[in-house]
N, C-alpha and C. Protein backbone atom coordinates (compact mmCIF):
# COMPACT_ATOMS: atom_id res chain seq x y z
N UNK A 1 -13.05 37.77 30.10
CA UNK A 1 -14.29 38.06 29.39
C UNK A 1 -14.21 39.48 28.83
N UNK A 2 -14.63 39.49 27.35
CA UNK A 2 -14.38 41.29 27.07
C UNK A 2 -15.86 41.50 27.18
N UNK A 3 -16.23 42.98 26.75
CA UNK A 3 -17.05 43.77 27.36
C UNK A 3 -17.82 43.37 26.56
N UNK A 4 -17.89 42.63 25.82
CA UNK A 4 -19.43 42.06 24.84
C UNK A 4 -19.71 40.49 25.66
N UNK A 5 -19.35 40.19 26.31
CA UNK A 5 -19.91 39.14 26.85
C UNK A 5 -18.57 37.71 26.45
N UNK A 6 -18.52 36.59 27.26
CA UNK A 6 -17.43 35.37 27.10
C UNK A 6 -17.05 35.35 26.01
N UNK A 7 -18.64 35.12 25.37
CA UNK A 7 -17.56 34.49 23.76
C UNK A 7 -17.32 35.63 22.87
N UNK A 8 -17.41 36.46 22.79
CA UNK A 8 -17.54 37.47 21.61
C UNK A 8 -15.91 37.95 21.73
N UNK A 9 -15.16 38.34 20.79
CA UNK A 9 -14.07 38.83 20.79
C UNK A 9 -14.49 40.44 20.27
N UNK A 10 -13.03 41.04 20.85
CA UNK A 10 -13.08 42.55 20.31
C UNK A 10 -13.15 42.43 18.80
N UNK A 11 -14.39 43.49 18.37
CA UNK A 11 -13.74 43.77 16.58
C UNK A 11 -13.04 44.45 16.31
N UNK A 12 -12.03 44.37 15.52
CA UNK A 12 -10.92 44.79 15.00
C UNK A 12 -11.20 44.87 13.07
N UNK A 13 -9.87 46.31 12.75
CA UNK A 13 -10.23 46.10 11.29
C UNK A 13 -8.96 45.57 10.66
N UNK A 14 -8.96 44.76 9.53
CA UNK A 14 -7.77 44.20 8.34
C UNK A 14 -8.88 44.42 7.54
N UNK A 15 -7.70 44.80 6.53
CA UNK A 15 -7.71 45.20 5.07
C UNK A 15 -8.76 45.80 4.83
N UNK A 16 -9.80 46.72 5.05
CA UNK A 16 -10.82 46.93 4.87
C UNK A 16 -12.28 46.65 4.80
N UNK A 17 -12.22 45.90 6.43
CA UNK A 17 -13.56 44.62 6.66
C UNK A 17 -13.28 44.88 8.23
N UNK A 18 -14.25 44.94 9.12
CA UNK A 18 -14.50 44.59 9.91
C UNK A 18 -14.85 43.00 10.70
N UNK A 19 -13.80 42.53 10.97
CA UNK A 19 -13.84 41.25 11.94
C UNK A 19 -14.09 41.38 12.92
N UNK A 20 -15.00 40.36 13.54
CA UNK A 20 -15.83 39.39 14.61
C UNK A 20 -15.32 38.04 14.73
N UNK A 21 -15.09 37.68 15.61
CA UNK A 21 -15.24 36.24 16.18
C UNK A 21 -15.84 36.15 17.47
N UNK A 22 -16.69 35.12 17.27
CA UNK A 22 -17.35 34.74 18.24
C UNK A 22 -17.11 33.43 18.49
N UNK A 23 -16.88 32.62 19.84
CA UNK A 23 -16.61 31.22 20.33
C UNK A 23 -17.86 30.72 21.05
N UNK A 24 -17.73 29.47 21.47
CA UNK A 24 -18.30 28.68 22.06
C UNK A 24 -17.95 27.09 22.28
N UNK A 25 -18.17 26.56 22.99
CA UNK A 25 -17.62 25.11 23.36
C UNK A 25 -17.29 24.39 21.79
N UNK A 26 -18.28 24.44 21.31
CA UNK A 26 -18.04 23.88 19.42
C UNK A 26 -16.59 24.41 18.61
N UNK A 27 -16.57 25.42 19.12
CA UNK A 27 -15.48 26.71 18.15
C UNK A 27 -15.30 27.63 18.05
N UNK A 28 -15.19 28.53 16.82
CA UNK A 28 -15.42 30.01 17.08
C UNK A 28 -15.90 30.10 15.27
N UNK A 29 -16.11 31.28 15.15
CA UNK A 29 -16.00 31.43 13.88
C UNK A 29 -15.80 33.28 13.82
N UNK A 30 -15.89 33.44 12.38
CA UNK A 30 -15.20 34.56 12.20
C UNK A 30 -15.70 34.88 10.94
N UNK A 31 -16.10 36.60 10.71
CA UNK A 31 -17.07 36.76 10.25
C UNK A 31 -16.19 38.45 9.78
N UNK A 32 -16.32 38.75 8.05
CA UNK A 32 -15.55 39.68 7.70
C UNK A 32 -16.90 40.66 7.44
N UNK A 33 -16.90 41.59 7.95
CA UNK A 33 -18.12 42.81 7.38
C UNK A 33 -17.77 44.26 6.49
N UNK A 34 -18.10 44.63 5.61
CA UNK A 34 -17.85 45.79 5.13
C UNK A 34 -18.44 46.82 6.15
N UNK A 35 -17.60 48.21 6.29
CA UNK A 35 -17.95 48.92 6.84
C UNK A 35 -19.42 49.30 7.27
N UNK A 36 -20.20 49.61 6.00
CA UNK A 36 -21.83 49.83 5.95
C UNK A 36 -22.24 48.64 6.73
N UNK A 37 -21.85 47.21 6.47
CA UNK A 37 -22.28 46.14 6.77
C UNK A 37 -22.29 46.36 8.46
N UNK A 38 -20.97 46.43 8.53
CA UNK A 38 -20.80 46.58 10.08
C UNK A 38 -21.88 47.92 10.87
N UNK A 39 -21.95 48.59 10.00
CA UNK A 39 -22.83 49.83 10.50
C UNK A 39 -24.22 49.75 10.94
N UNK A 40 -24.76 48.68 9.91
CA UNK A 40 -26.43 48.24 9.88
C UNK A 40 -26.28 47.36 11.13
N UNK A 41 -25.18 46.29 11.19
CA UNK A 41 -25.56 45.25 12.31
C UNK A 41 -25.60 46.05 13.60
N UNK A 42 -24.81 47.22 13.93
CA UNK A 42 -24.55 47.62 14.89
C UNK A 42 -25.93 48.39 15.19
N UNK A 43 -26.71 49.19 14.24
CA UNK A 43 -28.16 49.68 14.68
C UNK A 43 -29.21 48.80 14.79
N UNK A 44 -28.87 47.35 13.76
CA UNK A 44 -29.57 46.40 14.65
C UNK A 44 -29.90 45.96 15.77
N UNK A 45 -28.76 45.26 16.20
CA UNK A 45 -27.90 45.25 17.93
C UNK A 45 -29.22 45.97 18.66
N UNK A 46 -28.06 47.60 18.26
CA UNK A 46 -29.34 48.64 19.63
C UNK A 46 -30.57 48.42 19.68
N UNK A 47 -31.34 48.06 18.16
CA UNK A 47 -32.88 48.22 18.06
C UNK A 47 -33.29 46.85 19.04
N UNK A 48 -32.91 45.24 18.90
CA UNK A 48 -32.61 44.51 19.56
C UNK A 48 -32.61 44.00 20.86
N UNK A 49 -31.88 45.18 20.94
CA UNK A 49 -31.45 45.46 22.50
C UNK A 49 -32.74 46.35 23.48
N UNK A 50 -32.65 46.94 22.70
CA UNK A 50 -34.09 47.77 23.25
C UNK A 50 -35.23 47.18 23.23
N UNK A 51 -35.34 46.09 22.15
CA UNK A 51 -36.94 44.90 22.75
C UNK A 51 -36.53 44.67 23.91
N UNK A 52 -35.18 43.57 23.78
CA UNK A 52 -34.76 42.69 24.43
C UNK A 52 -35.40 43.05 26.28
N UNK A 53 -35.03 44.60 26.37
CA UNK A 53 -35.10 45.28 27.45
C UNK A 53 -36.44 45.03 28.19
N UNK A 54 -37.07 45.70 26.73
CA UNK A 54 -38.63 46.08 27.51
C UNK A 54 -39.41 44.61 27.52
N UNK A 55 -38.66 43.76 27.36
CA UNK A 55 -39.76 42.23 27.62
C UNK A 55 -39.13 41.84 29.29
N UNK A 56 -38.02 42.73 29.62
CA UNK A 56 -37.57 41.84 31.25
C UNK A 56 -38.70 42.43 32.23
N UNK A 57 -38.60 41.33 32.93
CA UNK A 57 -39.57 40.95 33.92
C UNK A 57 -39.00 42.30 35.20
């Protein structure tokens, strides 16, 4: 398991895109991001993460 959880693979960069794959019993898929791209999802994530937080019981 890597440090993002079962299915998530490490991101790594080619050619100037940030790759993701993520699996699950169905498959995986794989997902190319431009840098900025990758930048916004990642302050998403945290913002996210920080609901996610304050709704646990």
């Amino acid at each position: 398991m890597s440090k993002y959880g079962a299915d998530v693979d490490e991101p790594y960069a080619h050619v100037g895109r940030v790759k993701l794959r993520v699996s699950d019993y169905d498959g995986s898929a794989v997902t190319g991001l431009s840098p900025d791209e990758a930048r916004l999802l990642g302050l998403r994530l945290i913002k996210t993460a920080d609901e996610a937080e304050a709704q646990e019981w």
